[in-house]
PDB file of N, CA and C in Angstrom:
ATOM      1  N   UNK A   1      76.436 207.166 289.240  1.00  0.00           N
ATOM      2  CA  UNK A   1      75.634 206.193 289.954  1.00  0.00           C
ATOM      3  C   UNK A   1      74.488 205.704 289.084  1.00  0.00           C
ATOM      4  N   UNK A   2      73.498 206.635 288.201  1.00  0.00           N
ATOM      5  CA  UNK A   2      72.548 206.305 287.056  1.00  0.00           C
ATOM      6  C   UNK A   2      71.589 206.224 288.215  1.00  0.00           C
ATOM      7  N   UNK A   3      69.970 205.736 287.615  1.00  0.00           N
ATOM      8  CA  UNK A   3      69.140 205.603 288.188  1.00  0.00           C
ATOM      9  C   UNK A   3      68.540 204.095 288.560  1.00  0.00           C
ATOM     10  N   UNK A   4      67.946 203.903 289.773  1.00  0.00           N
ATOM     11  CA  UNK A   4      67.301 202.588 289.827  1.00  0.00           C
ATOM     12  C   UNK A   4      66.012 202.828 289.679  1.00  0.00           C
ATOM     13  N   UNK A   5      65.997 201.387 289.122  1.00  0.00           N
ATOM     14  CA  UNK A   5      64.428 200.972 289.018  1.00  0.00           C
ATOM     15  C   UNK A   5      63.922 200.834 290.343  1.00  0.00           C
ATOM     16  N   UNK A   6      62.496 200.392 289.687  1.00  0.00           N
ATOM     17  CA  UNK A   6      61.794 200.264 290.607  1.00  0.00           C
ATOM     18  C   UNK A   6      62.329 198.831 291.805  1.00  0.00           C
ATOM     19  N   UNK A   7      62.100 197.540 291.169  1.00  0.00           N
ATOM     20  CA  UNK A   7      62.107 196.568 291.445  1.00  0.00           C
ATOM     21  C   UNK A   7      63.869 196.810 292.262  1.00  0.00           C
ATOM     22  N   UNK A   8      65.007 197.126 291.787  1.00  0.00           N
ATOM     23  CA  UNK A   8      65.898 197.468 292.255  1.00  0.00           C
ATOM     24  C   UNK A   8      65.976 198.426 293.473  1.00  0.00           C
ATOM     25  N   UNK A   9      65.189 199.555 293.540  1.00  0.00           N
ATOM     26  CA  UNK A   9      64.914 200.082 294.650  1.00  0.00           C
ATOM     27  C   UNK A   9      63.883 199.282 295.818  1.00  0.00           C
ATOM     28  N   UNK A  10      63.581 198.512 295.650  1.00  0.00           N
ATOM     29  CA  UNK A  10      62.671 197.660 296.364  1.00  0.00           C
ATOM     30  C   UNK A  10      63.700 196.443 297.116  1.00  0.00           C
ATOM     31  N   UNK A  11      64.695 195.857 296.435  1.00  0.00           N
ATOM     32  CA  UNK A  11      66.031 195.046 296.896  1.00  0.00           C
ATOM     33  C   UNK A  11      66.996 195.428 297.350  1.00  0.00           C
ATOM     34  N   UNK A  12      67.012 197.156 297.208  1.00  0.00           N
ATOM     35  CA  UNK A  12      68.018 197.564 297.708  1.00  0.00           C
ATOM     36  C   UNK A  12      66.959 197.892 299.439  1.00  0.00           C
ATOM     37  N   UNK A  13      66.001 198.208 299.411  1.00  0.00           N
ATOM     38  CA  UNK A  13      65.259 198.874 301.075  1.00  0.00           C
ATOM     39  C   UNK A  13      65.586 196.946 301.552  1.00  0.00           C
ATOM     40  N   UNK A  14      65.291 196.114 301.227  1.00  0.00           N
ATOM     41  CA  UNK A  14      65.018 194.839 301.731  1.00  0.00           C
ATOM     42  C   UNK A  14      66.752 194.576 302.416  1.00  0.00           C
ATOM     43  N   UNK A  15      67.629 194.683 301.256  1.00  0.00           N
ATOM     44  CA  UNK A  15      68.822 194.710 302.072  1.00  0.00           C
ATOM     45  C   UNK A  15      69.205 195.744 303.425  1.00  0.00           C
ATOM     46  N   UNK A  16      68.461 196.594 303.176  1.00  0.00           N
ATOM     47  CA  UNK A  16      68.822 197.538 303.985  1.00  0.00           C
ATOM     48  C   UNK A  16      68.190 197.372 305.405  1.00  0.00           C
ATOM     49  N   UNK A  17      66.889 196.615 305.374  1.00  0.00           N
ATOM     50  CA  UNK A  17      66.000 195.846 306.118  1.00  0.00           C
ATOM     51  C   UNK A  17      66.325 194.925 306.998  1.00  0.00           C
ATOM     52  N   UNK A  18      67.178 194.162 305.906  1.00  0.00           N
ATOM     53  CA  UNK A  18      68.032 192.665 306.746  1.00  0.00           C
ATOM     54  C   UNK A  18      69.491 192.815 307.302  1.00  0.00           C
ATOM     55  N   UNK A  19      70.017 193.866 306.756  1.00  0.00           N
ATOM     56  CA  UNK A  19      71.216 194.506 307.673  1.00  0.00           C
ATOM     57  C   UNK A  19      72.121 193.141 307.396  1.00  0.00           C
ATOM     58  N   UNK A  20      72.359 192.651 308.237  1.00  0.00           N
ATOM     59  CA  UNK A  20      73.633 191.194 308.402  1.00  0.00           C
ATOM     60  C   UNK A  20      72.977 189.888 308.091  1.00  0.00           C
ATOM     61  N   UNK A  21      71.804 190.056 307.792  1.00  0.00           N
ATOM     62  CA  UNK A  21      70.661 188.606 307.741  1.00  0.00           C
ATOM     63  C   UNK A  21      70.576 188.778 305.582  1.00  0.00           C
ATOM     64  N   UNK A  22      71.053 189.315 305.001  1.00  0.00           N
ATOM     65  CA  UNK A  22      70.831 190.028 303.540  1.00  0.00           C
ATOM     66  C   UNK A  22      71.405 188.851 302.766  1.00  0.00           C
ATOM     67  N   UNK A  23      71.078 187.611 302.434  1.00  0.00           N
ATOM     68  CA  UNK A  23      71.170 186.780 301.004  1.00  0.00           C
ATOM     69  C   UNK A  23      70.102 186.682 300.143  1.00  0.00           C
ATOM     70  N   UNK A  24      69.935 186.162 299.129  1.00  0.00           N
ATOM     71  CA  UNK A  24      68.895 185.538 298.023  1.00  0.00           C
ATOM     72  C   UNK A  24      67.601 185.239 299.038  1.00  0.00           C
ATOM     73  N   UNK A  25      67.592 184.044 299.460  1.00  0.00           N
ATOM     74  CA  UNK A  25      66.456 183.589 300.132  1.00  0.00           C
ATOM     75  C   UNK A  25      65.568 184.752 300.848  1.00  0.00           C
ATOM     76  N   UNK A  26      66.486 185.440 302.221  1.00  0.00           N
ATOM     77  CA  UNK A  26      65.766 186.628 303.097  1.00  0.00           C
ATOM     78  C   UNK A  26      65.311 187.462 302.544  1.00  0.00           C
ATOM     79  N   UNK A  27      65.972 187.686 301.431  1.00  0.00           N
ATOM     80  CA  UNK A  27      65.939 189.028 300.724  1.00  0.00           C
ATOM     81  C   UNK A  27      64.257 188.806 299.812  1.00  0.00           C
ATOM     82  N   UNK A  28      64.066 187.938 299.398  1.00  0.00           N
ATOM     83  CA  UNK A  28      63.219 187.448 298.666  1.00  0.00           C
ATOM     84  C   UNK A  28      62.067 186.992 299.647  1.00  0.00           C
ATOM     85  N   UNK A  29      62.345 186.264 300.839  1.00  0.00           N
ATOM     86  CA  UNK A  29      61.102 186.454 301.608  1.00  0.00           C
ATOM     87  C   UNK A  29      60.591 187.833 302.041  1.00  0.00           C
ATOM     88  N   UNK A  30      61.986 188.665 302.063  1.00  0.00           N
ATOM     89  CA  UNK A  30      61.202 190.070 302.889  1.00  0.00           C
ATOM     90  C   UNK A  30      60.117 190.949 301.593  1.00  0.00           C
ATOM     91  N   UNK A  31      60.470 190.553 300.526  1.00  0.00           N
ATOM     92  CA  UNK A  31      59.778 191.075 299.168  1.00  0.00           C
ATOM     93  C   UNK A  31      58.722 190.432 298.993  1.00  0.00           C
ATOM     94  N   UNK A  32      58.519 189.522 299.269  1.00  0.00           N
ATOM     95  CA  UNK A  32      56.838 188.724 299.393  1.00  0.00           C
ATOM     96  C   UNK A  32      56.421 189.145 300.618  1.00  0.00           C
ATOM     97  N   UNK A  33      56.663 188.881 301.557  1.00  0.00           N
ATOM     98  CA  UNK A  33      56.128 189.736 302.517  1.00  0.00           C
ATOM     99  C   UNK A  33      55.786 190.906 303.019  1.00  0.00           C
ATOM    100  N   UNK A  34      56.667 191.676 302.624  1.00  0.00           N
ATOM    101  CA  UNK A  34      55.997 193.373 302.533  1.00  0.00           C
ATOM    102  C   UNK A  34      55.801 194.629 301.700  1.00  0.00           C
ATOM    103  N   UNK A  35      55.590 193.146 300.565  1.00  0.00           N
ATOM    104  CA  UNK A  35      55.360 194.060 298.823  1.00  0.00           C
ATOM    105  C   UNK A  35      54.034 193.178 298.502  1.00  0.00           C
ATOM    106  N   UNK A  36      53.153 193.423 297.143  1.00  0.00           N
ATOM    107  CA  UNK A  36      52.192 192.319 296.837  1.00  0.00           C
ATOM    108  C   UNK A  36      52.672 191.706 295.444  1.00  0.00           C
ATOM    109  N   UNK A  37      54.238 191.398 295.554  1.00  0.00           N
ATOM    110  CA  UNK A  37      54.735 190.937 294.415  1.00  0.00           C
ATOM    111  C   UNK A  37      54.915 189.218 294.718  1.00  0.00           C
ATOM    112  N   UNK A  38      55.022 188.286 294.032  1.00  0.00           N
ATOM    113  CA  UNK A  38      55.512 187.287 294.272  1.00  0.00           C
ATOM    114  C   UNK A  38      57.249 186.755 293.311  1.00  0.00           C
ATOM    115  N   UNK A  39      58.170 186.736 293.965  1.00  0.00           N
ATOM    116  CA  UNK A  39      59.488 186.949 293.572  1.00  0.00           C
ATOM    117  C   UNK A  39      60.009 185.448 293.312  1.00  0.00           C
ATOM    118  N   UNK A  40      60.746 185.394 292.108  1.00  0.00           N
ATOM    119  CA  UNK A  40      61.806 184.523 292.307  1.00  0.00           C
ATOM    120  C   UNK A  40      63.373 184.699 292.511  1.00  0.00           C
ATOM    121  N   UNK A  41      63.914 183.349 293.035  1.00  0.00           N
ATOM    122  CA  UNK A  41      64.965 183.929 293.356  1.00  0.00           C
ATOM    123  C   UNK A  41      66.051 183.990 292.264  1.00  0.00           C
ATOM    124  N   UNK A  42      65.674 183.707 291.024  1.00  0.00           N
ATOM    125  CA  UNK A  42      66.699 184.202 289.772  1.00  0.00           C
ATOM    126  C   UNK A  42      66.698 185.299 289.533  1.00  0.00           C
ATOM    127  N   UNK A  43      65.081 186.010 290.143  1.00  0.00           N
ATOM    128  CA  UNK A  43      65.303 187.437 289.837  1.00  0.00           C
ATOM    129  C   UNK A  43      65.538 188.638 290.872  1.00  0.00           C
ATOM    130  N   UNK A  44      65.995 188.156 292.047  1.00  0.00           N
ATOM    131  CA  UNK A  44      66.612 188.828 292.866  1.00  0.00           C
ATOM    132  C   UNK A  44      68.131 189.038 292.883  1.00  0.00           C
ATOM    133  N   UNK A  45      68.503 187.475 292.341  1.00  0.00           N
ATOM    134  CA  UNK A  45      70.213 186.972 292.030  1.00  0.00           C
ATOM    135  C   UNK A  45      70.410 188.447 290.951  1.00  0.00           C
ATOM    136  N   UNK A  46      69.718 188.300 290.149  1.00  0.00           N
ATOM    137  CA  UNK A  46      70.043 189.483 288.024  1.00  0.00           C
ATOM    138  C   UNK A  46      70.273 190.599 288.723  1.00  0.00           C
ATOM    139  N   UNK A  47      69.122 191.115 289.883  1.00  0.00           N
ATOM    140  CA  UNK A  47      68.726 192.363 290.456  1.00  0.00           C
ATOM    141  C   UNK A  47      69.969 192.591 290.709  1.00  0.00           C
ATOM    142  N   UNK A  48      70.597 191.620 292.271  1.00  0.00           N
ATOM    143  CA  UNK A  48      71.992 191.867 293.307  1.00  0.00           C
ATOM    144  C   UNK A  48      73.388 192.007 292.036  1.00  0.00           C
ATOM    145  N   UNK A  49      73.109 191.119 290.893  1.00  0.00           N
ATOM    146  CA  UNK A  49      74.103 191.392 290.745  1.00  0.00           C
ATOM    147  C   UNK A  49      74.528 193.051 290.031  1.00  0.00           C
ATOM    148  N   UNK A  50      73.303 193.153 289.163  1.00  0.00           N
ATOM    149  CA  UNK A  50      72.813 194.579 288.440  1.00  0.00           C
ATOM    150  C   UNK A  50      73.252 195.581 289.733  1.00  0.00           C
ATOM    151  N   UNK A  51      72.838 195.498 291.022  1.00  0.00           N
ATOM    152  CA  UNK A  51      73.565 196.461 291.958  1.00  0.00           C
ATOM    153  C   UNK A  51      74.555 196.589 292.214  1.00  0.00           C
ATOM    154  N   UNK A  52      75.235 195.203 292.300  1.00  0.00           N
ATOM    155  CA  UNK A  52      76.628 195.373 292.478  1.00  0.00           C
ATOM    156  C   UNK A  52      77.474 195.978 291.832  1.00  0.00           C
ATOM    157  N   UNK A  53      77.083 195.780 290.299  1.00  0.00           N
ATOM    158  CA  UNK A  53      77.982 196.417 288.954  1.00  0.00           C
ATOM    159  C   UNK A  53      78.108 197.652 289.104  1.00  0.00           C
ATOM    160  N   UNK A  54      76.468 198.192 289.777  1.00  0.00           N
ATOM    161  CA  UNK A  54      76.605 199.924 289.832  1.00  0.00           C
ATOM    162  C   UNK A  54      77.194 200.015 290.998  1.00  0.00           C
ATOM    163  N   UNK A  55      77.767 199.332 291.831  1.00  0.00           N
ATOM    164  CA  UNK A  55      78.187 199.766 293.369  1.00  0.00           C
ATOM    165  C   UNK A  55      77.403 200.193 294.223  1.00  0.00           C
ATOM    166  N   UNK A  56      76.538 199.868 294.432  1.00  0.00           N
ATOM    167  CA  UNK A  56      74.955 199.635 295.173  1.00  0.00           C
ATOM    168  C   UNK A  56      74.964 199.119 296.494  1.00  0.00           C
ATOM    169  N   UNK A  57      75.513 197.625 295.955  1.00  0.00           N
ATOM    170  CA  UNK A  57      75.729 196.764 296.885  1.00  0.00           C
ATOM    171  C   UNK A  57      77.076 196.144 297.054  1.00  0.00           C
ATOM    172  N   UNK A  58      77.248 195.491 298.107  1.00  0.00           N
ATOM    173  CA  UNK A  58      78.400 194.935 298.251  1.00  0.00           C
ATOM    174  C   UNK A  58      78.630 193.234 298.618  1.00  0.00           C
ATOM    175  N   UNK A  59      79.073 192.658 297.522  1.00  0.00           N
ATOM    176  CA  UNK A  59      78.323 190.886 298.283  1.00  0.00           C
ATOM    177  C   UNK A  59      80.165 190.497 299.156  1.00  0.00           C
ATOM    178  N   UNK A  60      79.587 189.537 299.767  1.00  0.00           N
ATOM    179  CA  UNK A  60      80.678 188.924 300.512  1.00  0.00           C
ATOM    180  C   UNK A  60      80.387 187.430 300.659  1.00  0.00           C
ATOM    181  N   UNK A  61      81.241 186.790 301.116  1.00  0.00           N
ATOM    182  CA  UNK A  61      80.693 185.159 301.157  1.00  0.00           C
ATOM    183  C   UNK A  61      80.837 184.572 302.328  1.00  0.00           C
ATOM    184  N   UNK A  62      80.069 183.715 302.997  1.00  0.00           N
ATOM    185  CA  UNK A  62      79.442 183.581 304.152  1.00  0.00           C
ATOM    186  C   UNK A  62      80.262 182.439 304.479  1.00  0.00           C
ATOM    187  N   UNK A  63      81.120 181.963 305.832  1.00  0.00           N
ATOM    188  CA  UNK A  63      81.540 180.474 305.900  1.00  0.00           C
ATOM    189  C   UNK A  63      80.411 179.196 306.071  1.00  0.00           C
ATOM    190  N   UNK A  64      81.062 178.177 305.387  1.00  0.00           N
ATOM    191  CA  UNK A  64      80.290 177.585 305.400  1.00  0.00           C
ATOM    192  C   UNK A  64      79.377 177.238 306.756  1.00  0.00           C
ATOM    193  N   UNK A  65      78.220 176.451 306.733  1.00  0.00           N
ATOM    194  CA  UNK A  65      77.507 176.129 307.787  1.00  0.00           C
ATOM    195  C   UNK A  65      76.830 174.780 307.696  1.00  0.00           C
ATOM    196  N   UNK A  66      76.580 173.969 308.824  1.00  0.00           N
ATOM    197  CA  UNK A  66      76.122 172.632 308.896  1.00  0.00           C
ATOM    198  C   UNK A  66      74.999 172.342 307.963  1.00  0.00           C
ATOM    199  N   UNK A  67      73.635 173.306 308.246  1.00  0.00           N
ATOM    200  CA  UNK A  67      72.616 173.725 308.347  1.00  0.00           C
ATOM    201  C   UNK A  67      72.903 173.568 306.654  1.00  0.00           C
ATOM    202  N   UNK A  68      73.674 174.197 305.871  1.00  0.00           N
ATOM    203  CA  UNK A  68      73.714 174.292 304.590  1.00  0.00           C
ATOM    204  C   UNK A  68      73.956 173.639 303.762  1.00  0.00           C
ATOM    205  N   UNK A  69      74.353 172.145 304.609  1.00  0.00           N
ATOM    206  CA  UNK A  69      75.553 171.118 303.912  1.00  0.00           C
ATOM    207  C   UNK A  69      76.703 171.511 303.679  1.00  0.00           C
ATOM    208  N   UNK A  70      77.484 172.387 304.547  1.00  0.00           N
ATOM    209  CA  UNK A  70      78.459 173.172 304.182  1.00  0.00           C
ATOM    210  C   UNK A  70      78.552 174.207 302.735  1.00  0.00           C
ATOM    211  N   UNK A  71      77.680 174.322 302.535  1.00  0.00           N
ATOM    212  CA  UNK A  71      77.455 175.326 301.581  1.00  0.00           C
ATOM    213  C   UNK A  71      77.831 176.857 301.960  1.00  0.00           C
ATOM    214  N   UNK A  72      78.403 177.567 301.073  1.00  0.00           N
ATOM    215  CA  UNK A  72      78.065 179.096 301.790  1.00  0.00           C
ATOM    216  C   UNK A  72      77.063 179.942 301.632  1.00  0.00           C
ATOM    217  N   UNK A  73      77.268 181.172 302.371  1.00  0.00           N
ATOM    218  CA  UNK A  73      75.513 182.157 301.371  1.00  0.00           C
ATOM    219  C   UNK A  73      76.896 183.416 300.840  1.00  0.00           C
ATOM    220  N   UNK A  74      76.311 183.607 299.826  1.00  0.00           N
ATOM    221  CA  UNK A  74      76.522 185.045 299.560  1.00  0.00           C
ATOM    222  C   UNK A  74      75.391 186.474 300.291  1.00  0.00           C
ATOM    223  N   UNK A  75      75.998 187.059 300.680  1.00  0.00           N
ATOM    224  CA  UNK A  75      75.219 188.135 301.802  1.00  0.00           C
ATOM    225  C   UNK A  75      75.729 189.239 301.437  1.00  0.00           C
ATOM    226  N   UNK A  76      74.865 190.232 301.277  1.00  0.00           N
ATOM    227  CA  UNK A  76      75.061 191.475 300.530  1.00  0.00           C
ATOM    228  C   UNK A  76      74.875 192.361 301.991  1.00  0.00           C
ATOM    229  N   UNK A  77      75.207 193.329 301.374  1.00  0.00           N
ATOM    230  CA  UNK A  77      74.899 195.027 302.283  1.00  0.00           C
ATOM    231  C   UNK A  77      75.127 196.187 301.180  1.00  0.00           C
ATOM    232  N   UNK A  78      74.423 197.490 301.814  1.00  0.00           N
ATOM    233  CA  UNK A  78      74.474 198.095 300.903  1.00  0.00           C
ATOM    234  C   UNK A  78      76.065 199.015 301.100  1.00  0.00           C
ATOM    235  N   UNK A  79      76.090 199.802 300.074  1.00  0.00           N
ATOM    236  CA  UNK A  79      77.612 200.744 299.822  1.00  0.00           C
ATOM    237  C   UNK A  79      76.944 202.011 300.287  1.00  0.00           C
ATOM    238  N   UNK A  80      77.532 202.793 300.547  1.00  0.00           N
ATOM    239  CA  UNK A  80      77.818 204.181 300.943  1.00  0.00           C
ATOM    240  C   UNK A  80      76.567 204.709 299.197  1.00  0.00           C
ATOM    241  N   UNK A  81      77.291 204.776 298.185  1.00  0.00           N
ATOM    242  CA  UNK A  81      76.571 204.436 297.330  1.00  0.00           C
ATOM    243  C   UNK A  81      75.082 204.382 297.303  1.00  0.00           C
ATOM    244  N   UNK A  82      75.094 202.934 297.707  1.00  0.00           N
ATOM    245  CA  UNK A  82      73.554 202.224 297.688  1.00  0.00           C
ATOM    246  C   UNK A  82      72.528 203.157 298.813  1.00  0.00           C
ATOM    247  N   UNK A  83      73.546 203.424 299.876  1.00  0.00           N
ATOM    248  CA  UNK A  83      72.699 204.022 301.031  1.00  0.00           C
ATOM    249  C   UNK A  83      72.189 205.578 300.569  1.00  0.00           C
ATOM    250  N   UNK A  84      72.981 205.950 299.268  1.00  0.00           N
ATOM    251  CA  UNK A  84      72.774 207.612 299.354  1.00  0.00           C
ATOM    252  C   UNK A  84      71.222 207.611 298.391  1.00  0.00           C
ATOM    253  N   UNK A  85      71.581 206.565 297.166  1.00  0.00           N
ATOM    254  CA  UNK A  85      70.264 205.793 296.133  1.00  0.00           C
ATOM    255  C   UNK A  85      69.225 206.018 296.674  1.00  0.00           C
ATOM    256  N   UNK A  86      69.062 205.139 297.801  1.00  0.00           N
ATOM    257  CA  UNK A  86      67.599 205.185 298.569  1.00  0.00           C
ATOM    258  C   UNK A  86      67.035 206.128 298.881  1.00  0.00           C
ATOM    259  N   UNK A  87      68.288 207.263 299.928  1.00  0.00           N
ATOM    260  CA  UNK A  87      67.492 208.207 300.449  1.00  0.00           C
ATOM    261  C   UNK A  87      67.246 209.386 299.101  1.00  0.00           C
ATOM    262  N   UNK A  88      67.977 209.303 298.063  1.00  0.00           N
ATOM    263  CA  UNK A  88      67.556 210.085 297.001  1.00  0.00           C
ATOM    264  C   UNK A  88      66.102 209.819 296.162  1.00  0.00           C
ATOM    265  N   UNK A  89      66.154 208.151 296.223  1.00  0.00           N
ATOM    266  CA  UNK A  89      64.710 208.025 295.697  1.00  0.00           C
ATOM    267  C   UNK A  89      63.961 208.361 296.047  1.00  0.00           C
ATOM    268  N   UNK A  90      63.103 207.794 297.869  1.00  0.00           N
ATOM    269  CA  UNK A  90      62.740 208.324 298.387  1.00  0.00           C
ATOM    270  C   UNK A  90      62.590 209.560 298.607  1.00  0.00           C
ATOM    271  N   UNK A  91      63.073 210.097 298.654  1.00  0.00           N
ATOM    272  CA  UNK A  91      62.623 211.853 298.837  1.00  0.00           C
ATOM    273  C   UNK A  91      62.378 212.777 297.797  1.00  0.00           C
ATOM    274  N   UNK A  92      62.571 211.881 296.075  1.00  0.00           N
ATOM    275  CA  UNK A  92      61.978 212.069 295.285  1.00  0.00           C
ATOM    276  C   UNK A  92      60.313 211.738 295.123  1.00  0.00           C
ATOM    277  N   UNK A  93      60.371 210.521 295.782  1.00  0.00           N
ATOM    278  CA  UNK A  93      58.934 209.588 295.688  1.00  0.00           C
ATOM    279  C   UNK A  93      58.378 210.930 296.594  1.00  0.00           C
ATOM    280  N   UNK A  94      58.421 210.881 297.768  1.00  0.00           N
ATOM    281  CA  UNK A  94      57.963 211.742 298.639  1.00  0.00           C
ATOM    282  C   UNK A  94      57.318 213.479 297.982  1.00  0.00           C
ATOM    283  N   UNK A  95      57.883 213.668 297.922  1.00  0.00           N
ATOM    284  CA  UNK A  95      57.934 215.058 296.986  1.00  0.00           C
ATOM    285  C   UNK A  95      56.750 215.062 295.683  1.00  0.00           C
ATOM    286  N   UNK A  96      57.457 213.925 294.953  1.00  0.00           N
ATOM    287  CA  UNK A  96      56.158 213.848 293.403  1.00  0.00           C
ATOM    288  C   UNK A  96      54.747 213.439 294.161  1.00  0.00           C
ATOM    289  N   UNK A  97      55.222 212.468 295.357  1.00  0.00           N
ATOM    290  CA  UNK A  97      53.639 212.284 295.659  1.00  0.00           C
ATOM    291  C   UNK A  97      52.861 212.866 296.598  1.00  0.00           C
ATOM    292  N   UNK A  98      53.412 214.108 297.093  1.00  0.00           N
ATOM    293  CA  UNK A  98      53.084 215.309 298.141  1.00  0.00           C
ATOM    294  C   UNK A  98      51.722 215.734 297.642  1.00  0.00           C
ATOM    295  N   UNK A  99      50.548 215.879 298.283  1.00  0.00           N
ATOM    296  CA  UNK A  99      49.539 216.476 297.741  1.00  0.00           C
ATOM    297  C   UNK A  99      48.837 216.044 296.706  1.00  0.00           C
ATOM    298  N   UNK A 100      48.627 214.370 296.268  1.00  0.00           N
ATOM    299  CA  UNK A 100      48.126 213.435 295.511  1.00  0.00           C
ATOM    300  C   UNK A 100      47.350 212.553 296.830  1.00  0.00           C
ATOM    301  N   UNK A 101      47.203 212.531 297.494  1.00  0.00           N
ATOM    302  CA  UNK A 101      46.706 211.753 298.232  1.00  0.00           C
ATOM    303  C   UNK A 101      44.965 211.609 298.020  1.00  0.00           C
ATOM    304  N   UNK A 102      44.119 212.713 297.564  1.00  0.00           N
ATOM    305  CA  UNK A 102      43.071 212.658 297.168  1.00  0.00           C
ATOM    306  C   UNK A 102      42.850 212.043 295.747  1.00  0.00           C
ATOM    307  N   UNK A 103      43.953 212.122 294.983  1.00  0.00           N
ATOM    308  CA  UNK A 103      43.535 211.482 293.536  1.00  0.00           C
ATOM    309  C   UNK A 103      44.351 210.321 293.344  1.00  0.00           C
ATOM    310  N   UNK A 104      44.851 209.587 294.646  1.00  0.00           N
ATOM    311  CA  UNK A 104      45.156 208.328 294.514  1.00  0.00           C
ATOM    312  C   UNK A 104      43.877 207.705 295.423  1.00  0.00           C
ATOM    313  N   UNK A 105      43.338 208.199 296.013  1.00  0.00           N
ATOM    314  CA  UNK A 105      42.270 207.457 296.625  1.00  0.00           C
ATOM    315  C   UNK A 105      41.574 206.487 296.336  1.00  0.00           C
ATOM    316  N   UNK A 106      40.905 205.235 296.297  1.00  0.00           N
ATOM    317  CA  UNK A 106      40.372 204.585 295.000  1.00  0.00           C
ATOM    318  C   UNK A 106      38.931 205.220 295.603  1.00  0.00           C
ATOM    319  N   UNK A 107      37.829 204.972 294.535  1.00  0.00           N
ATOM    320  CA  UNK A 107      36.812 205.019 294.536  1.00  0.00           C
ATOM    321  C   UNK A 107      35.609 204.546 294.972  1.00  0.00           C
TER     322      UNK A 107
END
């Protein structure tokens, strides 16, 4: 499976966030909105596809819609995989940062 980054672990919780709502655009609003990053969407596209390669994620393609000009979306979810990633990071994060809470404090 290898390890994710940061920014990759951050696209993979957002997919995981948007459940059936998970393309470029959502995915990228939910990362401006509840990160203090400001994202583009070429670099969410590099990210999804970088997950996919590792089996992370899983894209599928959306029928077209009016709304889109008949365009489709590509819409991701995560893999069995992707879902185990997270809870491994996490509970790494959790752990290293157990009992730091006073010397992350700011000043």
């Amino acid at each position: 499976m290898g390890q994710t980054g940061e920014f990759e672990l951050l696209t993979l919780l957002a997919v995981a966030r948007l459940g059936d709502a998970a393309y470029g655009v959502t995915i990228r609003d939910t990362l401006e909105r509840r990160t203090s990053r400001s994202v583009t969407l070429g670099a969410i596209y590099k990210t999804l596809g970088r997950l996919e390669s590792k089996g992370l994620v899983q894209m599928s393609i959306a029928p077209p819609t009016a709304e889109r000009g008949g365009r489709r979306k590509k819409m991701y979810t995560l893999t069995r995989e992707g879902s185990a990633a997270v809870r491994t990071t996490l509970s790494d994060l959790r752990h290293l940062a157990q009992g730091l809470e006073p010397e992350l404090e700011a000043p």
